[in-house]
N, C-alpha and C. Protein backbone atom coordinates (compact mmCIF):
# COMPACT_ATOMS: atom_id res chain seq x y z
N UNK A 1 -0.86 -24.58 -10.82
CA UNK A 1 -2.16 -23.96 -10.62
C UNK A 1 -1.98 -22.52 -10.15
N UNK A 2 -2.68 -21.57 -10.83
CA UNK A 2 -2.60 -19.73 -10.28
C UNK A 2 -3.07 -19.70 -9.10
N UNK A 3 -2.54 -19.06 -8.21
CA UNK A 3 -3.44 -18.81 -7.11
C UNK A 3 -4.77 -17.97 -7.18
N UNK A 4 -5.49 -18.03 -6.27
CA UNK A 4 -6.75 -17.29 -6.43
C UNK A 4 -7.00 -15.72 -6.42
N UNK A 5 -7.51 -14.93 -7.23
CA UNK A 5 -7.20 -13.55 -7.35
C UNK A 5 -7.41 -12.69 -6.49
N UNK A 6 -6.66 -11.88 -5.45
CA UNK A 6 -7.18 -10.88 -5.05
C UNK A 6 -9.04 -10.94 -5.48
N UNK A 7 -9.29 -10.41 -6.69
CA UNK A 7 -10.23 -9.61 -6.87
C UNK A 7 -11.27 -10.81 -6.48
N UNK A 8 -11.20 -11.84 -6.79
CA UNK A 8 -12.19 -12.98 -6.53
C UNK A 8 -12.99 -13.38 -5.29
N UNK A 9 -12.36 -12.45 -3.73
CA UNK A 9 -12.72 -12.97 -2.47
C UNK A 9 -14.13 -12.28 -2.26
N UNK A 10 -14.51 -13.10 -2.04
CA UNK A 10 -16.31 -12.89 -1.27
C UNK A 10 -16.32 -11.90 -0.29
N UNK A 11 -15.03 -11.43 0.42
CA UNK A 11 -15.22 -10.27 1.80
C UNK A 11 -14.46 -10.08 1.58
N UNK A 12 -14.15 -8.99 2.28
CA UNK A 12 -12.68 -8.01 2.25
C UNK A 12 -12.05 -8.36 3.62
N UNK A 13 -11.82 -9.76 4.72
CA UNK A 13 -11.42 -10.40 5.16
C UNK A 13 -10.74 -11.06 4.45
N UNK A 14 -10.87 -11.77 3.01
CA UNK A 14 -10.50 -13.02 2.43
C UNK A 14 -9.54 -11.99 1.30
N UNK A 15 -10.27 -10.89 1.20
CA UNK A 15 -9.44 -10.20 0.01
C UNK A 15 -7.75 -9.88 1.09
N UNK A 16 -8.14 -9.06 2.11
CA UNK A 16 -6.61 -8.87 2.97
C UNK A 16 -6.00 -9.88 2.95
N UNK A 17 -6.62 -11.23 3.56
CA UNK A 17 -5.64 -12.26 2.91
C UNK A 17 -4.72 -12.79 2.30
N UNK A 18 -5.37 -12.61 1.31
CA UNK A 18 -4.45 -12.51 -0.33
C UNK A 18 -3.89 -11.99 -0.54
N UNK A 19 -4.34 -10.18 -0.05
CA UNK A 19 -3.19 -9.23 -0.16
C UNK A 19 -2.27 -9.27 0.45
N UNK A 20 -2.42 -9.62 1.55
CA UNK A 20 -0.94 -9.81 2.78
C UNK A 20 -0.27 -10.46 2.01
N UNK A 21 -0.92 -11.83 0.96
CA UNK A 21 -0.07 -13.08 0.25
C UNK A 21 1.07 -12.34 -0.75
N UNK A 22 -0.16 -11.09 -1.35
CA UNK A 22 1.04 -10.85 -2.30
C UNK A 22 1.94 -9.63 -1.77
N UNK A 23 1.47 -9.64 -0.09
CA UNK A 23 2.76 -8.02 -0.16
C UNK A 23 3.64 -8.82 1.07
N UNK A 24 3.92 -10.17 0.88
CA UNK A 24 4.60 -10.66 1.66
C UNK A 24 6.45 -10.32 1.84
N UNK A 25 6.79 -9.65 0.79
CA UNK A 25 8.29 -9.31 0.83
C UNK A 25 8.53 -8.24 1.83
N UNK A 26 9.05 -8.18 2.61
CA UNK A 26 9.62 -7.60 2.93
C UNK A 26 9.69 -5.99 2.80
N UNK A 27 10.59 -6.23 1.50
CA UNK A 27 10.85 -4.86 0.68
C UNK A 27 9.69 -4.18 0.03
N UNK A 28 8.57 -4.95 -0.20
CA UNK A 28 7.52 -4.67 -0.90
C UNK A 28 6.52 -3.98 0.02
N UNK A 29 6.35 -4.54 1.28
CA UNK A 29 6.17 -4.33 2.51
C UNK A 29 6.72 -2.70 2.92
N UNK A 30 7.36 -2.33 2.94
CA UNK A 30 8.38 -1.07 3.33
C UNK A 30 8.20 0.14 2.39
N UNK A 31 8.42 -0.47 0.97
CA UNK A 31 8.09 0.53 -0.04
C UNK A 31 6.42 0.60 -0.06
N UNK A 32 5.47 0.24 0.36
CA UNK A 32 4.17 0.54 0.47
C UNK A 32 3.93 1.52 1.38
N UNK A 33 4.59 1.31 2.45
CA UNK A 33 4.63 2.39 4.05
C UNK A 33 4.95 3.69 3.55
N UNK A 34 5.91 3.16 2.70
CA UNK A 34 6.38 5.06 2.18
C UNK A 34 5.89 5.30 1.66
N UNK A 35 5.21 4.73 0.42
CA UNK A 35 4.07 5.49 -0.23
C UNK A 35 3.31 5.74 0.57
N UNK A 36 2.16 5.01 1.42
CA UNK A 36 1.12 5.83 1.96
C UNK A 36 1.72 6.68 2.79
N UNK A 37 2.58 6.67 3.56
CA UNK A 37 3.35 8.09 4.07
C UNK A 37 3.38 9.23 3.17
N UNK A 38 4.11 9.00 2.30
CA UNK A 38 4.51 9.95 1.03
C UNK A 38 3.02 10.83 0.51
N UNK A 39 2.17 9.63 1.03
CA UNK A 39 0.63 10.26 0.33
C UNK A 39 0.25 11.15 1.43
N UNK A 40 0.15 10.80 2.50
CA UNK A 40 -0.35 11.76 4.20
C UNK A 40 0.70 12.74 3.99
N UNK A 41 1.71 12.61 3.71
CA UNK A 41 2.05 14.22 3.53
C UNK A 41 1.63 15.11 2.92
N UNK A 42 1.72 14.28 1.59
CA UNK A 42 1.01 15.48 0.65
C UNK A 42 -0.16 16.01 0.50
N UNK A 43 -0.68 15.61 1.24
CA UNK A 43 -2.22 15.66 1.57
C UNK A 43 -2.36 17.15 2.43
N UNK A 44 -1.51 16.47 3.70
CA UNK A 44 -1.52 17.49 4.97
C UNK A 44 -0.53 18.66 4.28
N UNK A 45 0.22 18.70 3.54
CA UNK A 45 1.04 19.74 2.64
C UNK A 45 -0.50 20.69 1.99
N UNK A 46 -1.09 19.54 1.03
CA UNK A 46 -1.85 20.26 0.41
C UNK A 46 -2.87 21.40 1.08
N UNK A 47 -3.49 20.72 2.24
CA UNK A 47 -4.46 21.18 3.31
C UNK A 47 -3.27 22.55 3.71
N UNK A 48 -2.49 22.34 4.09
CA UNK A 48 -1.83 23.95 4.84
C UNK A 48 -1.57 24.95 3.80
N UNK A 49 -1.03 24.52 3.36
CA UNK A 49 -0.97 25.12 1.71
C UNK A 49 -1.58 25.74 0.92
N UNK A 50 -3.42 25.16 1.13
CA UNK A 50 -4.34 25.17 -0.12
C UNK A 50 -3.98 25.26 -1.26
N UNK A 51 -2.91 24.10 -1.59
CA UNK A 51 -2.15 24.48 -2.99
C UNK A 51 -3.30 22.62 -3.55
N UNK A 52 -4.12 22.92 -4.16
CA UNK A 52 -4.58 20.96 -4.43
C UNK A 52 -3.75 20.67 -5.33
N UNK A 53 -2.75 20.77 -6.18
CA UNK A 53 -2.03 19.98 -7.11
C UNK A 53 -1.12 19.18 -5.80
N UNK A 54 -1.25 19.55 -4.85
CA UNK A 54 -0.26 18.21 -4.10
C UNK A 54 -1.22 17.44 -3.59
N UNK A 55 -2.81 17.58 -3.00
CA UNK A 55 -3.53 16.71 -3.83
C UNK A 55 -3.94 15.77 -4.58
N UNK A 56 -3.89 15.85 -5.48
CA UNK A 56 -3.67 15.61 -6.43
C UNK A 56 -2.77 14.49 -7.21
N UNK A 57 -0.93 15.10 -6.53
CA UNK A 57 0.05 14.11 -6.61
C UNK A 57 -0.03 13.09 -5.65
N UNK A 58 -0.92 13.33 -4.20
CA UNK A 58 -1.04 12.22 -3.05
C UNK A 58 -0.77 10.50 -4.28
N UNK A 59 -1.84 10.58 -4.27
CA UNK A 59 -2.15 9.07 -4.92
C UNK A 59 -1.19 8.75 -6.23
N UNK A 60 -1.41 9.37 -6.66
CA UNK A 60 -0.22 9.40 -8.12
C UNK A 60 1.28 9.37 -7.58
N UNK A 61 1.59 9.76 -6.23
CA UNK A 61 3.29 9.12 -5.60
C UNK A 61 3.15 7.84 -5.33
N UNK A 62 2.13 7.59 -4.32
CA UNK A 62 1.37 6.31 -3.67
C UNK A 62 1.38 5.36 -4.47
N UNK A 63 0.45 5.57 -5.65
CA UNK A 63 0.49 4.46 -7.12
C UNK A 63 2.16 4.37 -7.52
N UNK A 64 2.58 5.09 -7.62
CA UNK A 64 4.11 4.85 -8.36
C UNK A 64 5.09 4.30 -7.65
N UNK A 65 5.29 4.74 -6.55
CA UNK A 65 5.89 3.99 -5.52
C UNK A 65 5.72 2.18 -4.82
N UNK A 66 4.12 2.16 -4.71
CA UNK A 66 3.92 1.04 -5.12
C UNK A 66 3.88 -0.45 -5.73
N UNK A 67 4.13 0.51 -7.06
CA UNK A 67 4.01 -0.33 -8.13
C UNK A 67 5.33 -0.31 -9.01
N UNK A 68 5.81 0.32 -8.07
CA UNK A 68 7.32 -0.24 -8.60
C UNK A 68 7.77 -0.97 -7.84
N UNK A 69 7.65 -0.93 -6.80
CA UNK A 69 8.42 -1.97 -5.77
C UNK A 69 7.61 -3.36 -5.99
N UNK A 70 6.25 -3.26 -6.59
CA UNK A 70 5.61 -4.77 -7.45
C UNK A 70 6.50 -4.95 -8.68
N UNK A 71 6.56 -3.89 -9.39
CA UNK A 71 7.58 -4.36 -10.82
C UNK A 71 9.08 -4.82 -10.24
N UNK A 72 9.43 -4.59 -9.09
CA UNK A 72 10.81 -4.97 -8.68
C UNK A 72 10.86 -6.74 -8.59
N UNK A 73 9.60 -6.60 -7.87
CA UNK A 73 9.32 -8.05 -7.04
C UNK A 73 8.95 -9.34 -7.97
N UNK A 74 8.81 -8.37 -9.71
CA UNK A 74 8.12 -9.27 -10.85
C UNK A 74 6.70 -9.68 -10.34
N UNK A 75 5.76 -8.63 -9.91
CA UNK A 75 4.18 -8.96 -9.36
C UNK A 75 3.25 -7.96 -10.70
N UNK A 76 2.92 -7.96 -11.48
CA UNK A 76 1.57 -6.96 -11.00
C UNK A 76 0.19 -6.89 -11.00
N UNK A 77 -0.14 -6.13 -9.85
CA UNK A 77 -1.00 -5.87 -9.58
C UNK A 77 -2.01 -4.83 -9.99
N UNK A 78 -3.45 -4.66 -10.11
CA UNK A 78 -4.21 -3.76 -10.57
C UNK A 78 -5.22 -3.58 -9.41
N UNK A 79 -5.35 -2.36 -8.59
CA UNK A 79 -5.69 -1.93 -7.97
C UNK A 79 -6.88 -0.59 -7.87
N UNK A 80 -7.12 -1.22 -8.67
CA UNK A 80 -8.35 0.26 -9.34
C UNK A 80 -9.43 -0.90 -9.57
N UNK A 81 -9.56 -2.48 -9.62
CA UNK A 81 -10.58 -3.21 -9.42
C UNK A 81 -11.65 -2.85 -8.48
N UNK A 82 -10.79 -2.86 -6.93
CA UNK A 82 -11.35 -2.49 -5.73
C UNK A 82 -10.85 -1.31 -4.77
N UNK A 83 -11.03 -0.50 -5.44
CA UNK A 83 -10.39 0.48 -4.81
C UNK A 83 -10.73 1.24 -3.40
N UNK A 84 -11.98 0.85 -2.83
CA UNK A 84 -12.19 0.90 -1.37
C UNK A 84 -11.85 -0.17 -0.30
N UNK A 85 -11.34 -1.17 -1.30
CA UNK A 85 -10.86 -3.05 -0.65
C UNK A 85 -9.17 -2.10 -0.02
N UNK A 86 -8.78 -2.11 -1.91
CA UNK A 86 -7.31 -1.29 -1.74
C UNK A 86 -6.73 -1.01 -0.72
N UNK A 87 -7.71 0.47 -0.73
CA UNK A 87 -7.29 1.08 -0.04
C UNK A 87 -7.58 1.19 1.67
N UNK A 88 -8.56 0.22 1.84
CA UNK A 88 -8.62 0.10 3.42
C UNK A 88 -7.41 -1.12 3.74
N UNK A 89 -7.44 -2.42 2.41
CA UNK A 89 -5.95 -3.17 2.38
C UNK A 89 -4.64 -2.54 3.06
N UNK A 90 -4.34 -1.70 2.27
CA UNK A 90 -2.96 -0.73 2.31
C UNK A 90 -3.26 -0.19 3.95
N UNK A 91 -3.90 0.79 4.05
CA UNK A 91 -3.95 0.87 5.46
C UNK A 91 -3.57 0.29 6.67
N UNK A 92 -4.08 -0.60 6.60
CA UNK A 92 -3.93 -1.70 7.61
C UNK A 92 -2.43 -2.89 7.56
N UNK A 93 -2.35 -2.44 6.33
CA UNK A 93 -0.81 -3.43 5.98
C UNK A 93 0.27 -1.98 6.44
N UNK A 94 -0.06 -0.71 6.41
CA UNK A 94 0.41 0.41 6.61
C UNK A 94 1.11 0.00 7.83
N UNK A 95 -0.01 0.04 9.02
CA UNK A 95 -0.09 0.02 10.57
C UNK A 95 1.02 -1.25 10.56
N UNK A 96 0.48 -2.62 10.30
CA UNK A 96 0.58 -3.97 10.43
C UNK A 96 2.61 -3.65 10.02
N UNK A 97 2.77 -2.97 9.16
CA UNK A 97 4.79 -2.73 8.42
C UNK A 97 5.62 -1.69 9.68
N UNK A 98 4.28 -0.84 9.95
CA UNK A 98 5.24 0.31 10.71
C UNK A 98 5.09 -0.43 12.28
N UNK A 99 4.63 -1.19 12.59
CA UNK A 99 4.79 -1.88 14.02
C UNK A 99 5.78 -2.96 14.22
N UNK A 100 6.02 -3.23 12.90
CA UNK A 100 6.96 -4.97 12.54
C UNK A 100 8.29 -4.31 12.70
N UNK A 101 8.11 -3.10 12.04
CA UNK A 101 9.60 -2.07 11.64
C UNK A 101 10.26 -1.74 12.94
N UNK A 102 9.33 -1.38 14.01
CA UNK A 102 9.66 -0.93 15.17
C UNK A 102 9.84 -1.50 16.06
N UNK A 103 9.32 -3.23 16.06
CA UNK A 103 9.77 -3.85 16.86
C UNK A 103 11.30 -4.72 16.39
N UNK A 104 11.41 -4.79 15.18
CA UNK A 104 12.38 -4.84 14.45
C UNK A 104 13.77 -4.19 14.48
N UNK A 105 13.17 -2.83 15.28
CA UNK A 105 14.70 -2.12 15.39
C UNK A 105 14.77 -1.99 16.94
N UNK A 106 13.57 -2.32 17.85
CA UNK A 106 14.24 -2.56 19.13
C UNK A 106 14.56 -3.56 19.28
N UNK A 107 14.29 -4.85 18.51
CA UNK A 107 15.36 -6.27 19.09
C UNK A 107 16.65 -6.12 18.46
N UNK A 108 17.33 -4.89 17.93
CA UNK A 108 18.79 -4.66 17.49
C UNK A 108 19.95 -3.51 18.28
């Protein structure tokens, strides 16, 4: 039986859910952090800069980075369904990787 789709949850409680389900690796986990990192830079690059083609590239590193570390994992995902779910998703799985990471390297 498939599991139930991301896109299918009634709230965006039930949707994080799912998403946590499918960004449960680890590695998949880590390579997401850097993308949205990778994206806040280029952002705050772009802003000092006033150059917007880095802008621009924010999301387009973010997406690629992403979604390769899903093509690694044999997942994919389409993320342009819900793209305010997404992206408040990612966020919070952002926070939720870079706190795991850090407590991770003080029990070593």
């Amino acid at each position: 039986m498939k599991p139930p789709s991301l896109h299918d949850a009634p709230d965006f409680e039930e949707f994080y859910e799912r998403y946590r389900a499918v960004h449960a690796s680890r590695s998949v986990r880590v390579a997401h952090a850097v993308a949205t990192a990778s994206a806040a830079v280029l952002l705050g690059a772009a802003v000092a800069t006033r150059r917007p083609i880095l802008a621009i590239a924010a999301p387009l590193v973010d997406f690629a980075i992403a979604q390769a570390s899903h093509r690694r994992a044999g997942q994919v995902t389409r993320p342009w369904r819900r793209p305010s779910w997404h992206l408040r998703a990612e966020l919070r799985l952002f926070r939720a990787t870079v706190e795991d990471e850090l407590r991770r390297l003080g029990k070593q």
